[in-house]
C-alpha atoms as a PDB file:
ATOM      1  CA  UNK A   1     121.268  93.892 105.520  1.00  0.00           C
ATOM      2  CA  UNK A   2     119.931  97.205 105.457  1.00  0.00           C
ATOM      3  CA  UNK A   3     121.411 100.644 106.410  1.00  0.00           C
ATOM      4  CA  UNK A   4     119.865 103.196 108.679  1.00  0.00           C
ATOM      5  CA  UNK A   5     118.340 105.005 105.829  1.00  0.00           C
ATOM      6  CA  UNK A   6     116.794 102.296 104.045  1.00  0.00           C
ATOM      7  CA  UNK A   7     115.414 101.166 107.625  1.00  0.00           C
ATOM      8  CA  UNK A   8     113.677 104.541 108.109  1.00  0.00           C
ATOM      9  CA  UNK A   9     112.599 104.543 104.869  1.00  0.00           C
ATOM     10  CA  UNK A  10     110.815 100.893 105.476  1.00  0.00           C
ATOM     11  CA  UNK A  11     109.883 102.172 109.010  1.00  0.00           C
ATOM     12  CA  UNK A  12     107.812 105.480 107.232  1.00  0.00           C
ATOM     13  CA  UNK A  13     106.917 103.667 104.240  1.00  0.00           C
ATOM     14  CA  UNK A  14     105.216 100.859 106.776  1.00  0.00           C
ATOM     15  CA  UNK A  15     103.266 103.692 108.308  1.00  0.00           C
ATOM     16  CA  UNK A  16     101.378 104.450 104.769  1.00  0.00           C
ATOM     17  CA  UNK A  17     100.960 100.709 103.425  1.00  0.00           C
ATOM     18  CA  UNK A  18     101.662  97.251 103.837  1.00  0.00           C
ATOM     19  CA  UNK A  19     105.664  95.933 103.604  1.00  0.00           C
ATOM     20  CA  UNK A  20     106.260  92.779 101.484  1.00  0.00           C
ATOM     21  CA  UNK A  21     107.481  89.992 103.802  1.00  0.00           C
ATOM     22  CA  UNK A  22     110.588  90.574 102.259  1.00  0.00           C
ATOM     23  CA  UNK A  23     110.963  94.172 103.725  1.00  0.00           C
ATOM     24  CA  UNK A  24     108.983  92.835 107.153  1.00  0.00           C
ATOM     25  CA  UNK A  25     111.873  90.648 107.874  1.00  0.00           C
ATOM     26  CA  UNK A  26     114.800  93.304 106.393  1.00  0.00           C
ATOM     27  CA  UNK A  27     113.497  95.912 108.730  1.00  0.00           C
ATOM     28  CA  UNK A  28     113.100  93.333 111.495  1.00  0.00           C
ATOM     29  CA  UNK A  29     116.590  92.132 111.623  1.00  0.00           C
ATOM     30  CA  UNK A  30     117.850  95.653 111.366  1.00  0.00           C
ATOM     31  CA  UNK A  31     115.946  96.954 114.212  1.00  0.00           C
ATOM     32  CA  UNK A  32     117.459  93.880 116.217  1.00  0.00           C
ATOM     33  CA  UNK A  33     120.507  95.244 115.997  1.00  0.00           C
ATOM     34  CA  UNK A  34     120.035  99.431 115.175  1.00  0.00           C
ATOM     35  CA  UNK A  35     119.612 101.118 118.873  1.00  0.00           C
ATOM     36  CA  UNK A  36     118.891 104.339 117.352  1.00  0.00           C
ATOM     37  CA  UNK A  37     116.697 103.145 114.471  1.00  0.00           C
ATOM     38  CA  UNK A  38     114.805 101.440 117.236  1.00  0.00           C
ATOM     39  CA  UNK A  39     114.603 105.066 118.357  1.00  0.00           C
ATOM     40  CA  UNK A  40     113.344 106.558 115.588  1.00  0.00           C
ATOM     41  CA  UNK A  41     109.943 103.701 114.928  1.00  0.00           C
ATOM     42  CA  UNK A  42     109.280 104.539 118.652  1.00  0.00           C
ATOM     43  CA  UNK A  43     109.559 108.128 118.009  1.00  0.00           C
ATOM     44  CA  UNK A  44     107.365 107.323 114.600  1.00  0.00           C
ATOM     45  CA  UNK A  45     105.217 105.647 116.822  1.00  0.00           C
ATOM     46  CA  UNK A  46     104.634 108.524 119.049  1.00  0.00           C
ATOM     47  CA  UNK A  47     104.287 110.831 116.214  1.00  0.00           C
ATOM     48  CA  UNK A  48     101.484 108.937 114.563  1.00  0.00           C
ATOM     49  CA  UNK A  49      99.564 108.515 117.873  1.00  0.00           C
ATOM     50  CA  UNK A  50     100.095 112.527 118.707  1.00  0.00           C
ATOM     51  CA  UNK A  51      98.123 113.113 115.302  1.00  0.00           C
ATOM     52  CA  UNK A  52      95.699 110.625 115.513  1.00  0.00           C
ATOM     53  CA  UNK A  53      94.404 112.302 118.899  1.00  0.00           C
ATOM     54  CA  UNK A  54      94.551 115.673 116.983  1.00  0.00           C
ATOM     55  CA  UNK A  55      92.602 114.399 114.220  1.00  0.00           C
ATOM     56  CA  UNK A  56      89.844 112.894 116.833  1.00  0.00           C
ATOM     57  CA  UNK A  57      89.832 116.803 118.748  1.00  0.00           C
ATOM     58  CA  UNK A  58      89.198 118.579 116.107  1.00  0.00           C
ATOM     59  CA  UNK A  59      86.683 116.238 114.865  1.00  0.00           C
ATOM     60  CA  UNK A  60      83.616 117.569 117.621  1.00  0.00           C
ATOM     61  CA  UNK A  61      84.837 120.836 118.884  1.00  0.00           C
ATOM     62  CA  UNK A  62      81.769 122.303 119.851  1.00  0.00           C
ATOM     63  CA  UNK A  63      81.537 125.571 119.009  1.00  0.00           C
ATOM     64  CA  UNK A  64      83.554 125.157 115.806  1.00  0.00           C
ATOM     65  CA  UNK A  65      82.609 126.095 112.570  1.00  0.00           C
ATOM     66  CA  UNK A  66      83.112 123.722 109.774  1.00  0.00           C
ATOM     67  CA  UNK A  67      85.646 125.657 107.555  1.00  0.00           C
ATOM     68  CA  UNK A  68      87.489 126.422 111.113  1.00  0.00           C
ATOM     69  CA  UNK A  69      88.055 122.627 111.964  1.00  0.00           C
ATOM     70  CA  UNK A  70      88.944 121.878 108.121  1.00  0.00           C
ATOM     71  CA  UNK A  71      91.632 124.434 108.529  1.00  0.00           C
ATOM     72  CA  UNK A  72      92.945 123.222 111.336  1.00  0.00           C
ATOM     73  CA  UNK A  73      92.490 119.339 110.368  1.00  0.00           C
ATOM     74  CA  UNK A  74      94.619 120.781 106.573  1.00  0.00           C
ATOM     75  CA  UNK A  75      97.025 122.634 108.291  1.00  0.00           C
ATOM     76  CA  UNK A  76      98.116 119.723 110.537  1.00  0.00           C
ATOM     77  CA  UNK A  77      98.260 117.178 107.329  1.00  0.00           C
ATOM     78  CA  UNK A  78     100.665 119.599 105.803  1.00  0.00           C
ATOM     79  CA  UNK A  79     102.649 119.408 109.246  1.00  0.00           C
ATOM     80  CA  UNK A  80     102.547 115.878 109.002  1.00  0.00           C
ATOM     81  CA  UNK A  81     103.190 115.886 105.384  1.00  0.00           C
ATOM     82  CA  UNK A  82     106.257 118.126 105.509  1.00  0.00           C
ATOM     83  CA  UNK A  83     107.434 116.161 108.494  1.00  0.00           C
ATOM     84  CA  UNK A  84     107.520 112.890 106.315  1.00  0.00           C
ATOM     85  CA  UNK A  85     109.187 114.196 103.447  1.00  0.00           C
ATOM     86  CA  UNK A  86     112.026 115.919 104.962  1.00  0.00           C
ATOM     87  CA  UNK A  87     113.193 112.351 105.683  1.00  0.00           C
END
């Protein structure tokens, strides 16, 4: 059985590649019983679809210079970035 940390380590890590069936069913039977690691995927969940409809603004902002929306799409990787490896 995993503990809360190895769960939200699975949870993140699922975020960037594929799990192993092994780690699928780990993190499945954790989150079965985990209230607040339940929590944090949704929150994860949230997170990830928050940037994605950042990524998709900045894409076509008319108006917008280039090296403007590359700023803007780099600063919010780093956001995102920092975010992940604070945990």
């Amino acid at each position: 059985m995993l503990n809360c940390k190895q769960a939200s380590f699975l949870a993140s890590k699922k975020r960037d590649s594929k799990l192993t069936k092994t780690e699928v069913i780990a993190l499945w039977s954790h989150l079965l019983m985990c209230r607040l690691c339940r929590r944090y995927v949704k929150s994860l969940d949230q997170l990830h679809k928050t940037f994605s409809v950042k990524d998709k603004m900045t894409e076509n902002l008319p108006g917008l210079p280039a090296s403007a929306r590359k700023r803007i799409t780099d600063m919010l990787k780093k956001m995102q970035q920092s975010s992940h490896d604070e945990k």
